[in-house]
PDB file of N, CA and C in Angstrom:
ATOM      1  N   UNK A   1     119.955 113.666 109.228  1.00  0.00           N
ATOM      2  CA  UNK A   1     119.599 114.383 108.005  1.00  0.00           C
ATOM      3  C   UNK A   1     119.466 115.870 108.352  1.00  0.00           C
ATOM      4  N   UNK A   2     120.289 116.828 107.783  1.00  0.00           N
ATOM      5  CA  UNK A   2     119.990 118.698 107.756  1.00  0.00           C
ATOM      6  C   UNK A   2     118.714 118.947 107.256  1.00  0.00           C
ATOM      7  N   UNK A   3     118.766 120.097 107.470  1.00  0.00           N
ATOM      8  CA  UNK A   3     117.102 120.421 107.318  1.00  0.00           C
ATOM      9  C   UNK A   3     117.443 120.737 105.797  1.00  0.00           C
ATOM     10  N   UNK A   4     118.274 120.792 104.932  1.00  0.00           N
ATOM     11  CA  UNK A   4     117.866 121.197 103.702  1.00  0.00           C
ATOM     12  C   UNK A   4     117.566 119.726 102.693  1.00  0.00           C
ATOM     13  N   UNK A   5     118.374 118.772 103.637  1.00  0.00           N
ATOM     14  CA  UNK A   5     117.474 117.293 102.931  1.00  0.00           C
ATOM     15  C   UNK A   5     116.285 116.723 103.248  1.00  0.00           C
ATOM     16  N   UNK A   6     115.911 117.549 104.497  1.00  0.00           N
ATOM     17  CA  UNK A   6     114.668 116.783 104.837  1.00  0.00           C
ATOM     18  C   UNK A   6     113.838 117.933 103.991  1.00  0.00           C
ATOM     19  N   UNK A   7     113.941 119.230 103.706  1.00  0.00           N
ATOM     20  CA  UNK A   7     113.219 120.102 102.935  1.00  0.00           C
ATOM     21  C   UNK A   7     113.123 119.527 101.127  1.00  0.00           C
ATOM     22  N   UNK A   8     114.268 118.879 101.252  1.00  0.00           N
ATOM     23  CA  UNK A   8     114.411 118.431  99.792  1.00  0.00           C
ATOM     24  C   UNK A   8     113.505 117.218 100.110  1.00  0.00           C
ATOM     25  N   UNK A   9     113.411 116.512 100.496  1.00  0.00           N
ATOM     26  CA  UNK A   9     112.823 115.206 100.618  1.00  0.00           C
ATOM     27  C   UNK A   9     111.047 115.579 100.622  1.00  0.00           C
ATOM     28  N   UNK A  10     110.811 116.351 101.521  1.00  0.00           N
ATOM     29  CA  UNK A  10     109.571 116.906 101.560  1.00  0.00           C
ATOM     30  C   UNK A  10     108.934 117.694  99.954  1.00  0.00           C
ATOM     31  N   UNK A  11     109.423 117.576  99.644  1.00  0.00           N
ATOM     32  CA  UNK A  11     109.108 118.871  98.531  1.00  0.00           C
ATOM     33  C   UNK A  11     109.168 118.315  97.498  1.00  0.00           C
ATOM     34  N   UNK A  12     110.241 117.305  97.742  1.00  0.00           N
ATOM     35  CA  UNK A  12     110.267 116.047  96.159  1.00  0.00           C
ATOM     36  C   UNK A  12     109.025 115.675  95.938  1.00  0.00           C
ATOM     37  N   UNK A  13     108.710 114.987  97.231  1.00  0.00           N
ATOM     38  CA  UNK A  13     107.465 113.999  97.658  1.00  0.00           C
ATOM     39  C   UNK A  13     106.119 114.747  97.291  1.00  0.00           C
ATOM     40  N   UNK A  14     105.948 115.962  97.782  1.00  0.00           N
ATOM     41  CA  UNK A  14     104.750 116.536  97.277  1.00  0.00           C
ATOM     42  C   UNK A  14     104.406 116.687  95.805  1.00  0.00           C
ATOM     43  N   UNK A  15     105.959 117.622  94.938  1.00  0.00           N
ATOM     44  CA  UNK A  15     105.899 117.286  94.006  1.00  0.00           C
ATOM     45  C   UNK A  15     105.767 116.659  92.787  1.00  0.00           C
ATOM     46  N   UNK A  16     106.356 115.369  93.407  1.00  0.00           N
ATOM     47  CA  UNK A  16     106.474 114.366  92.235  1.00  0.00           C
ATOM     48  C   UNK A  16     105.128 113.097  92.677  1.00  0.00           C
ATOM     49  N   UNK A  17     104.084 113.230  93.876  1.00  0.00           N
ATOM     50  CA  UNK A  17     103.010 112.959  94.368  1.00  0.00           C
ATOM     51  C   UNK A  17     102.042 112.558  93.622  1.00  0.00           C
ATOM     52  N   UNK A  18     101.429 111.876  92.834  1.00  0.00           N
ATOM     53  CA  UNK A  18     100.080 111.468  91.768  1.00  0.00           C
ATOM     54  C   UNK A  18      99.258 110.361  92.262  1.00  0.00           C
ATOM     55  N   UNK A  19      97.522 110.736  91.862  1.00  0.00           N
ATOM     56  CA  UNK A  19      96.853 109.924  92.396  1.00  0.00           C
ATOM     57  C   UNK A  19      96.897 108.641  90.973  1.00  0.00           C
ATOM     58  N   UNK A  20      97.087 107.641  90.638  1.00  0.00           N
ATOM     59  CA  UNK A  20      97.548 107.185  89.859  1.00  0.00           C
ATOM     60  C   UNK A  20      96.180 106.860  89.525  1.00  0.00           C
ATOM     61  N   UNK A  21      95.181 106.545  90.107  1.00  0.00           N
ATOM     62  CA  UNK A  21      93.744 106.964  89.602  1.00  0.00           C
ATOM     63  C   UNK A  21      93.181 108.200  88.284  1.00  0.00           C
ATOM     64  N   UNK A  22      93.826 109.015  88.720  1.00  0.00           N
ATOM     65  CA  UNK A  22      93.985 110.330  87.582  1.00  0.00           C
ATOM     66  C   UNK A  22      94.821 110.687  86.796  1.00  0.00           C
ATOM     67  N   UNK A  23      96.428 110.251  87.112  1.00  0.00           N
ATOM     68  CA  UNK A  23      97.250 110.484  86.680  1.00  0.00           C
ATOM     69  C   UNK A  23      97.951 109.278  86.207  1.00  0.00           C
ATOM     70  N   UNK A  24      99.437 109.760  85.176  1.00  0.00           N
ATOM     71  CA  UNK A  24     100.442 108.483  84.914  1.00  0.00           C
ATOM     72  C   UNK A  24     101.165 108.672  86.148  1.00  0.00           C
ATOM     73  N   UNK A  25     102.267 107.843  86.533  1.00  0.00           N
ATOM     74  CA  UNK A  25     103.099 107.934  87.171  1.00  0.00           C
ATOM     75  C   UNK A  25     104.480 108.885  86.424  1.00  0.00           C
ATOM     76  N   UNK A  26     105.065 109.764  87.489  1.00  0.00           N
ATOM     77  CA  UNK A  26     106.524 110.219  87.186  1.00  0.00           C
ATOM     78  C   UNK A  26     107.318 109.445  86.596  1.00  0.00           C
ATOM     79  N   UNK A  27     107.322 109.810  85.403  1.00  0.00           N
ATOM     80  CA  UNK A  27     109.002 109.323  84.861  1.00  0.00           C
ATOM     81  C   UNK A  27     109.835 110.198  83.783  1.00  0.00           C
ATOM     82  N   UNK A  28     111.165 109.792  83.803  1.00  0.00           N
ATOM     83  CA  UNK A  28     111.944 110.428  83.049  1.00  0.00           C
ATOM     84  C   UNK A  28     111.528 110.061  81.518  1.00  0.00           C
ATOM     85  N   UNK A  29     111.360 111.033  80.583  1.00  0.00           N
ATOM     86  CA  UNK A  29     110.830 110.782  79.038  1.00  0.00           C
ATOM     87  C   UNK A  29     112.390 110.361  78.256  1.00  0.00           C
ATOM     88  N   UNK A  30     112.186 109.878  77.299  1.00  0.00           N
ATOM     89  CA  UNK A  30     113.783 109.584  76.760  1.00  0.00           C
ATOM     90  C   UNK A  30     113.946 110.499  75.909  1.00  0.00           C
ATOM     91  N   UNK A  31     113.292 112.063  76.157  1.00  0.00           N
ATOM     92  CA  UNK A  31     113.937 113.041  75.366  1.00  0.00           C
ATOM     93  C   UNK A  31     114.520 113.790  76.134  1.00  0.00           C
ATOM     94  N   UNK A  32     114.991 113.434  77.434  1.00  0.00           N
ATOM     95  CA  UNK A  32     115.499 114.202  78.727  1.00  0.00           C
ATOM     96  C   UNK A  32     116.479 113.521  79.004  1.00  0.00           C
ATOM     97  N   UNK A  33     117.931 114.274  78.727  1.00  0.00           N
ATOM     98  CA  UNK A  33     118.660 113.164  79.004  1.00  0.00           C
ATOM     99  C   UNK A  33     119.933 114.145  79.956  1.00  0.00           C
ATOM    100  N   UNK A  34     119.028 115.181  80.740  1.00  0.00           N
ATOM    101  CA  UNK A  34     119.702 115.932  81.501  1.00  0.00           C
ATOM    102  C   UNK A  34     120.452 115.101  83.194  1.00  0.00           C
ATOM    103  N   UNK A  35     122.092 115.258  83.157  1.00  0.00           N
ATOM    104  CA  UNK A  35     122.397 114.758  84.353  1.00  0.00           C
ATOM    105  C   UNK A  35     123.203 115.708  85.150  1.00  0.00           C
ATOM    106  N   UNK A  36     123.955 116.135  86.063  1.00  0.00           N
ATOM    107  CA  UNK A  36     124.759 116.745  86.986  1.00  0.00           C
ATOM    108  C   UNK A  36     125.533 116.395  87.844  1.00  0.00           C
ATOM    109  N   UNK A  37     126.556 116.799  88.913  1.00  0.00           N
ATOM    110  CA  UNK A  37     126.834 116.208  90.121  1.00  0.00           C
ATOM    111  C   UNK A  37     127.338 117.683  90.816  1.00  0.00           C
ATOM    112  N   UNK A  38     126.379 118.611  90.053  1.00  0.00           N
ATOM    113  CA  UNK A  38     126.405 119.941  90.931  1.00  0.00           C
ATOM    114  C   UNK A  38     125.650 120.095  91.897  1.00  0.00           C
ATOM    115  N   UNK A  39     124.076 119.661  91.832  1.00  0.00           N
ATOM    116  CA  UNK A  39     123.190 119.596  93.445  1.00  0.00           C
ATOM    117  C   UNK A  39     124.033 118.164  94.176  1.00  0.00           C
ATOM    118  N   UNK A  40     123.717 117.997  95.890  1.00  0.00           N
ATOM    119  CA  UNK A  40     123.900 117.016  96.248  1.00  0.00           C
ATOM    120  C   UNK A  40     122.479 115.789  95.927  1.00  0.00           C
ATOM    121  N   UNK A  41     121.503 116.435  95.213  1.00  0.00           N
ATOM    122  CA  UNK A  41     120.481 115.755  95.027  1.00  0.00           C
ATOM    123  C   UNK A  41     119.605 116.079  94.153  1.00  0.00           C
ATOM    124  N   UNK A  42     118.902 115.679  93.460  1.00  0.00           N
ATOM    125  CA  UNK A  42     117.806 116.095  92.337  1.00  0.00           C
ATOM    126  C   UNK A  42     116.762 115.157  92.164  1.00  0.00           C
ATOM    127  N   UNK A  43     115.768 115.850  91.546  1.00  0.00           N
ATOM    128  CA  UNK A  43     114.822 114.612  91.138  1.00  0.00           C
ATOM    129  C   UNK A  43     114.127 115.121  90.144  1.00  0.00           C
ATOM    130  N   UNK A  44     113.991 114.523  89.098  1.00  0.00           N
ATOM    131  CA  UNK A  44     113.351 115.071  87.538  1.00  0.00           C
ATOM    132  C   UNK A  44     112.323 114.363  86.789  1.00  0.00           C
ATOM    133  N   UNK A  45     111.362 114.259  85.765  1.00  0.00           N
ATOM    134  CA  UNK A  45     110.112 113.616  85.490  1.00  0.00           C
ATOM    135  C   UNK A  45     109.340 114.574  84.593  1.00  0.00           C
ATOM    136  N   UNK A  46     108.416 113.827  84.534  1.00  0.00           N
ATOM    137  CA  UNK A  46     106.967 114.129  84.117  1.00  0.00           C
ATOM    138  C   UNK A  46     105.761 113.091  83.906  1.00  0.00           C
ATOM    139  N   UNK A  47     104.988 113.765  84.180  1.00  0.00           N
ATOM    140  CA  UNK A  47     103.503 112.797  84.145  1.00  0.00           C
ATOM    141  C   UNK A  47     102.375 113.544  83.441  1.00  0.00           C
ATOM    142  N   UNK A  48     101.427 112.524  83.277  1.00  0.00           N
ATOM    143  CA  UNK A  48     100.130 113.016  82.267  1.00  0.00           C
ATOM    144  C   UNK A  48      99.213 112.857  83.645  1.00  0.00           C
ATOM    145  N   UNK A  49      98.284 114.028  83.169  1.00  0.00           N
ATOM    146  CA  UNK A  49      97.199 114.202  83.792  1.00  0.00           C
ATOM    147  C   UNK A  49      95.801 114.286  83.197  1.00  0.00           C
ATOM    148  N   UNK A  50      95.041 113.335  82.550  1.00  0.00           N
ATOM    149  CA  UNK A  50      94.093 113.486  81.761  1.00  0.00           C
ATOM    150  C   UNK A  50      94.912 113.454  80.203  1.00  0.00           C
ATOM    151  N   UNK A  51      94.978 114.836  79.324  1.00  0.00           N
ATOM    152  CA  UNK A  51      95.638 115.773  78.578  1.00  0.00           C
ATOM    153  C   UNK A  51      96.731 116.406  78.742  1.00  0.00           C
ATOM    154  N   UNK A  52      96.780 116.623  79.840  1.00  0.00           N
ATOM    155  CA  UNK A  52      97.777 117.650  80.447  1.00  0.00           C
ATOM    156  C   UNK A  52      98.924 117.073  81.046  1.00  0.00           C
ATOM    157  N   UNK A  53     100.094 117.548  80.290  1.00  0.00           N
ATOM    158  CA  UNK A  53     101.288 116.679  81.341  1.00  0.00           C
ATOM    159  C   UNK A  53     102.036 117.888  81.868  1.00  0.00           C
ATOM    160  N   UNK A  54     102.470 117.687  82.856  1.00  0.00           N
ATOM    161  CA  UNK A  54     103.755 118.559  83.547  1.00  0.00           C
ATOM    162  C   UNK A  54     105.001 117.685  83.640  1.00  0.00           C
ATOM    163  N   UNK A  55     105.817 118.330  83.713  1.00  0.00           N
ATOM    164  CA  UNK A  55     107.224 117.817  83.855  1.00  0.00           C
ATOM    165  C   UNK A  55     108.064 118.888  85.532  1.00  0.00           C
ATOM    166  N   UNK A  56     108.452 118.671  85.826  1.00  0.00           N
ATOM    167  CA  UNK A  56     109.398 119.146  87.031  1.00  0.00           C
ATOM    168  C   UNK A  56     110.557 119.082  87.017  1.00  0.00           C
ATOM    169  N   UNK A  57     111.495 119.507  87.915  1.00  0.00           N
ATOM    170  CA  UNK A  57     112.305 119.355  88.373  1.00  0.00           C
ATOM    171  C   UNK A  57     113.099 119.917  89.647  1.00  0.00           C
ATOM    172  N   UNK A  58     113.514 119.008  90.524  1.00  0.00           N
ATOM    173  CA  UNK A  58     113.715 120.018  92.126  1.00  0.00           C
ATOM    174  C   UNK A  58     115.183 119.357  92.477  1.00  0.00           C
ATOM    175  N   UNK A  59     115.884 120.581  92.905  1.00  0.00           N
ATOM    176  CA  UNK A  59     116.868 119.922  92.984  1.00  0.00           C
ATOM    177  C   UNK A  59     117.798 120.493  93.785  1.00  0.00           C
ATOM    178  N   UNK A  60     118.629 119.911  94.967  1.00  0.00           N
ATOM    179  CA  UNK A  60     119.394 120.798  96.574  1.00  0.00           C
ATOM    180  C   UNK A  60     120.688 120.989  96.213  1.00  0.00           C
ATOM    181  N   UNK A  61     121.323 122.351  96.512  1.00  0.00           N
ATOM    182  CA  UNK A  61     122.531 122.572  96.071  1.00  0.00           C
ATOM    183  C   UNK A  61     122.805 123.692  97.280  1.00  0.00           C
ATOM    184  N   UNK A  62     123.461 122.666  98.058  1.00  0.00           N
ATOM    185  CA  UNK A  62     123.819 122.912  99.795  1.00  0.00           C
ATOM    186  C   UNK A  62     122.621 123.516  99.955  1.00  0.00           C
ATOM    187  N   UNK A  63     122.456 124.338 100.975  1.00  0.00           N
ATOM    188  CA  UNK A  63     121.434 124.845 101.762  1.00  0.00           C
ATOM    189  C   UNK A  63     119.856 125.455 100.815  1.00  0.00           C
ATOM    190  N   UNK A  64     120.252 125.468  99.101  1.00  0.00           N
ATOM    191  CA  UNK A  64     119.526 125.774  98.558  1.00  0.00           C
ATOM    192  C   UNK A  64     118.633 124.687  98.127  1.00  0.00           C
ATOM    193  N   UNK A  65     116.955 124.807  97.775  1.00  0.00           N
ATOM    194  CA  UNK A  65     116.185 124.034  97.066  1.00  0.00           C
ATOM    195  C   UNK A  65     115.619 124.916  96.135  1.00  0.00           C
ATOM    196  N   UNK A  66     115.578 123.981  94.770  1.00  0.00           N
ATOM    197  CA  UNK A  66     115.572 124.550  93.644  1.00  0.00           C
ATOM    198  C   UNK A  66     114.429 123.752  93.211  1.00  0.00           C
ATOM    199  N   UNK A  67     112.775 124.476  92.434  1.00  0.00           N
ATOM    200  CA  UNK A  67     111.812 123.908  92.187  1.00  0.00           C
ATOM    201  C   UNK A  67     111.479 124.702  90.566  1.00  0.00           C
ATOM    202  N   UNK A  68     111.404 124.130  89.565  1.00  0.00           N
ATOM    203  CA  UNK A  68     110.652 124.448  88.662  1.00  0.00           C
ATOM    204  C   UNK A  68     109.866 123.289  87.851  1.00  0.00           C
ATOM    205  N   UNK A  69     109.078 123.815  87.652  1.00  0.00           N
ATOM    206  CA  UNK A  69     107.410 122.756  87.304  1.00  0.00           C
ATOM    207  C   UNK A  69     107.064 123.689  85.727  1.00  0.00           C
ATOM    208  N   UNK A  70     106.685 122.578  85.371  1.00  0.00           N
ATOM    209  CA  UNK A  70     105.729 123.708  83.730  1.00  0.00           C
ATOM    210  C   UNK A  70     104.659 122.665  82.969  1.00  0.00           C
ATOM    211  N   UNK A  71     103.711 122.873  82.750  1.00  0.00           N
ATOM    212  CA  UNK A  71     102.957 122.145  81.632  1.00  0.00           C
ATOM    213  C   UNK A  71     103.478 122.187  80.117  1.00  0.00           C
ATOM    214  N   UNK A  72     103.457 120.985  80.326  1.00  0.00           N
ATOM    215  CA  UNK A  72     104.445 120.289  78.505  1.00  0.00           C
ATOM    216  C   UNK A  72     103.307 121.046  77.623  1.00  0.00           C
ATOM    217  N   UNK A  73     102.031 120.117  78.251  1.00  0.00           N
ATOM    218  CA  UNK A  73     100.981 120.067  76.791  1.00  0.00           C
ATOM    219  C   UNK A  73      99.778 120.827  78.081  1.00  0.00           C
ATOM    220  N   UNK A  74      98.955 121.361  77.120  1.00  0.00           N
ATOM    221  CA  UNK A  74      97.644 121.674  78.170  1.00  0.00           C
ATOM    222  C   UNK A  74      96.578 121.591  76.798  1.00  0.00           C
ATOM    223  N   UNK A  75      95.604 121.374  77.395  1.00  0.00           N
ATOM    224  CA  UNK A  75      93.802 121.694  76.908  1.00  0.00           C
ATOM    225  C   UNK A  75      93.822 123.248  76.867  1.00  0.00           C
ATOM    226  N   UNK A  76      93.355 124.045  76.221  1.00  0.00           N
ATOM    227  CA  UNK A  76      92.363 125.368  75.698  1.00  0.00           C
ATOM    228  C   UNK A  76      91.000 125.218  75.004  1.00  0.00           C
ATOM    229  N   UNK A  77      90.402 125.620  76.068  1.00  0.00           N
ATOM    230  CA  UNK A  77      89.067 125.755  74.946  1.00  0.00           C
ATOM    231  C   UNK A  77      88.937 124.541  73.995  1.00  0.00           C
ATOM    232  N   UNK A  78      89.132 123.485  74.895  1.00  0.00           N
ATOM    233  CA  UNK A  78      88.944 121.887  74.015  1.00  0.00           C
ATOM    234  C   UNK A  78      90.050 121.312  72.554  1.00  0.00           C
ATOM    235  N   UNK A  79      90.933 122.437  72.903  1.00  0.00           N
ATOM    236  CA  UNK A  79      92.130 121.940  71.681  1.00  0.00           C
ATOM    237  C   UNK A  79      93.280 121.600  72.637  1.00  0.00           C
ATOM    238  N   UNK A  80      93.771 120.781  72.276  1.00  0.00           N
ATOM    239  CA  UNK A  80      95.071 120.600  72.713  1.00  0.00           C
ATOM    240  C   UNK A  80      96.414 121.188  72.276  1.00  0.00           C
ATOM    241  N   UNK A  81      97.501 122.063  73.270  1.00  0.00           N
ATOM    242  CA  UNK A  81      98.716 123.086  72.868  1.00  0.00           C
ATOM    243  C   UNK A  81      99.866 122.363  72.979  1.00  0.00           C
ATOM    244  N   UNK A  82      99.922 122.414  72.399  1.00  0.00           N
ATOM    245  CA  UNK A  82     102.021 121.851  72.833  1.00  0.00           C
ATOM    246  C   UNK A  82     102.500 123.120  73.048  1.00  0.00           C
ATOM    247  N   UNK A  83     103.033 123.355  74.404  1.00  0.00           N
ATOM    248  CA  UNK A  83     103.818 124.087  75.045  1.00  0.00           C
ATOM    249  C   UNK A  83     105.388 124.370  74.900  1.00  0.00           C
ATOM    250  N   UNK A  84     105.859 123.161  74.795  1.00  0.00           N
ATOM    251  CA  UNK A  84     106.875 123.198  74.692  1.00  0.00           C
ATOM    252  C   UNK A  84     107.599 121.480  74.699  1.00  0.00           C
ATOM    253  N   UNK A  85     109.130 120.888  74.425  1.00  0.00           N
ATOM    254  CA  UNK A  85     109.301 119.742  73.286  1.00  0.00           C
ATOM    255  C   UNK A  85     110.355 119.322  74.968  1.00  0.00           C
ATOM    256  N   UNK A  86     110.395 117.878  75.326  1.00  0.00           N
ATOM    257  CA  UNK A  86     111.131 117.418  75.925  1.00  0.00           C
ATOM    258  C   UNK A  86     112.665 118.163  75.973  1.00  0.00           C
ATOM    259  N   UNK A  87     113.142 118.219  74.753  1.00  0.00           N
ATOM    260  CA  UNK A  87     114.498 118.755  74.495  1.00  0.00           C
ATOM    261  C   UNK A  87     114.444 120.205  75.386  1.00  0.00           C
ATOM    262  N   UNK A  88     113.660 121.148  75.098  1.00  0.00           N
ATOM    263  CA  UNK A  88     113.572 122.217  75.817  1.00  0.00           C
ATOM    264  C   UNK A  88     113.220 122.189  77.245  1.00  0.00           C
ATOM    265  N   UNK A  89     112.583 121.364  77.552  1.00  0.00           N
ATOM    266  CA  UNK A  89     112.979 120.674  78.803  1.00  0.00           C
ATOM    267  C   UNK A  89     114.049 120.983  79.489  1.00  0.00           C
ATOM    268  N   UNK A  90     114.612 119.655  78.893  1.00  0.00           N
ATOM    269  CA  UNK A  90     115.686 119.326  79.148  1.00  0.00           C
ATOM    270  C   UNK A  90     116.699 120.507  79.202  1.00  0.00           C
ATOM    271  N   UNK A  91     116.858 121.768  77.861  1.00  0.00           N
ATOM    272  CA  UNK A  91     117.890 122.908  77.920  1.00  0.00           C
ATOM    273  C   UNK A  91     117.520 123.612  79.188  1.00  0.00           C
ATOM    274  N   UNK A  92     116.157 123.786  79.450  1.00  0.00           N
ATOM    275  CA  UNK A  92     115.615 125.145  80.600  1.00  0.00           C
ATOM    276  C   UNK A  92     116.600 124.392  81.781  1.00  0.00           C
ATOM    277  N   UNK A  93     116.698 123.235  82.252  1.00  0.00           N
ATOM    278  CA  UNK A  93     116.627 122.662  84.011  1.00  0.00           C
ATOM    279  C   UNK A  93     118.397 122.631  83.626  1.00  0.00           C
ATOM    280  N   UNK A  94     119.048 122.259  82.436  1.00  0.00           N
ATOM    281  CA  UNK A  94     120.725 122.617  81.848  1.00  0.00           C
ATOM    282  C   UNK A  94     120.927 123.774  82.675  1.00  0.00           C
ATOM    283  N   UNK A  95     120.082 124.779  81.448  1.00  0.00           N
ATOM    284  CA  UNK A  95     120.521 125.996  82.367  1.00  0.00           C
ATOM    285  C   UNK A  95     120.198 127.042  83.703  1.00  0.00           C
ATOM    286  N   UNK A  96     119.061 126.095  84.331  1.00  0.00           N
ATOM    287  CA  UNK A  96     119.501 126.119  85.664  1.00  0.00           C
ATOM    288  C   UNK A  96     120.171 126.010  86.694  1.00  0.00           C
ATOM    289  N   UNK A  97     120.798 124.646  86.512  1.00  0.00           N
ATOM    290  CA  UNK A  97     121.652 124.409  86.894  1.00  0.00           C
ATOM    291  C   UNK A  97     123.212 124.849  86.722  1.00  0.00           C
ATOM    292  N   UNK A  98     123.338 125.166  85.188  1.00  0.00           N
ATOM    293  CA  UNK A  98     124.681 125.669  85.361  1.00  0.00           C
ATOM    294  C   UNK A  98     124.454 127.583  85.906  1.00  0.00           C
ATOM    295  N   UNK A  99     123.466 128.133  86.025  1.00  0.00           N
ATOM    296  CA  UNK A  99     122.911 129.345  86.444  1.00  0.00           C
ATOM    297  C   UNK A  99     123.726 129.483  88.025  1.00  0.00           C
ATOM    298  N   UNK A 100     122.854 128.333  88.541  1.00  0.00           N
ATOM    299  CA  UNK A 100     122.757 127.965  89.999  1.00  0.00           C
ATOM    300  C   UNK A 100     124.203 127.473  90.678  1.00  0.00           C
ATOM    301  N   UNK A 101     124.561 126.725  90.053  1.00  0.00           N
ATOM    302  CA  UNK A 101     126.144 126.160  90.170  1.00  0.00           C
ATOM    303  C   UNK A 101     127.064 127.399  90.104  1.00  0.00           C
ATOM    304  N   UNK A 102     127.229 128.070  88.667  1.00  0.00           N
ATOM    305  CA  UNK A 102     128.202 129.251  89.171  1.00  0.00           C
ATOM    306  C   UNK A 102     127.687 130.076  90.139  1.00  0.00           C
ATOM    307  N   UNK A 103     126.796 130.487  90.489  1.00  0.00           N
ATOM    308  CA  UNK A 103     126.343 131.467  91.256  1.00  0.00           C
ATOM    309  C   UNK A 103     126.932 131.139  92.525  1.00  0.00           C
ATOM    310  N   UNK A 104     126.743 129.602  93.282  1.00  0.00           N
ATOM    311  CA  UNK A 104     127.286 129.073  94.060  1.00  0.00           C
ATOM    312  C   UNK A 104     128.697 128.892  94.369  1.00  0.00           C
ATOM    313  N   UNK A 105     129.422 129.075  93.466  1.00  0.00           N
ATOM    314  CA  UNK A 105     130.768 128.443  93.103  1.00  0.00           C
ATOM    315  C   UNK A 105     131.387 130.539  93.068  1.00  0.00           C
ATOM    316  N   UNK A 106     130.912 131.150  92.767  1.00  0.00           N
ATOM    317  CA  UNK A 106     131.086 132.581  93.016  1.00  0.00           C
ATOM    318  C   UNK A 106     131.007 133.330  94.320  1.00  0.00           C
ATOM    319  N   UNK A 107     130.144 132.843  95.081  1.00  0.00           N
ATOM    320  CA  UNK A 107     130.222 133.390  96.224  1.00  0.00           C
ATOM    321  C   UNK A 107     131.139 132.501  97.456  1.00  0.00           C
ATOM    322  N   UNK A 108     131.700 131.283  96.821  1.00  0.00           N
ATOM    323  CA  UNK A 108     132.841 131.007  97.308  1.00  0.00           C
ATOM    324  C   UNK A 108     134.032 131.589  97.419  1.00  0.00           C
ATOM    325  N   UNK A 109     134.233 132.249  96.221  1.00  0.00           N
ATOM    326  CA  UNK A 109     135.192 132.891  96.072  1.00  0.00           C
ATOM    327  C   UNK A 109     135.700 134.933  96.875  1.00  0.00           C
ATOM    328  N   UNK A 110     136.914 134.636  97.712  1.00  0.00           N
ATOM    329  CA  UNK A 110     137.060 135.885  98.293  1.00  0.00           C
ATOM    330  C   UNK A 110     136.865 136.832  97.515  1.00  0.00           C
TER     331      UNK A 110
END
């Protein structure tokens, strides 16, 4: 294994990590119906925490690791926010990836 899968592997693991005591377990929501075969690897989700859910996504595209995390929903001052809707989700980590992919696919080029 290269060090950018064992970095990916490491980083999944922390990330996607819950004490299931406190938390739900990671899973994909069925308003996420984001896929690729631009990283050699990814891993995507979300879980509740109390109120609070986060969603992630990390994902290796050759030597690169790619991490973004966000709270869906959070608590304020004892109200609950919706942050933002699975679907948007789903568009932000889209266009990461196609961000990340050409960028990659550009510096291939002489």
């Amino acid at each position: 294994m290269d060090d950018a899968s064992r970095d990916f592997e490491r980083m999944a693991d922390r990330t996607f990590s819950v004490n299931e005591e406190f938390g739900t377990p990671w899973s994909v929501p069925s308003g996420v119906s984001f896929e690729s075969t631009s990283p050699e690897r990814y891993r995507l989700g979300c879980h509740l925490h109390g109120s609070n859910e986060t969603c992630a996504y990390i994902a290796q595209y050759e030597e690169l690791i790619v991490i973004f995390s966000i709270r869906r929903s959070a608590t304020f001052d004892g109200e609950l926010a919706r942050l933002l809707t699975y679907g948007e989700f789903n568009d932000i980590i889209t266009d990461i990836d196609a961000v990340v992919s050409s960028k990659l696919d550009s510096s291939l080029i002489p």
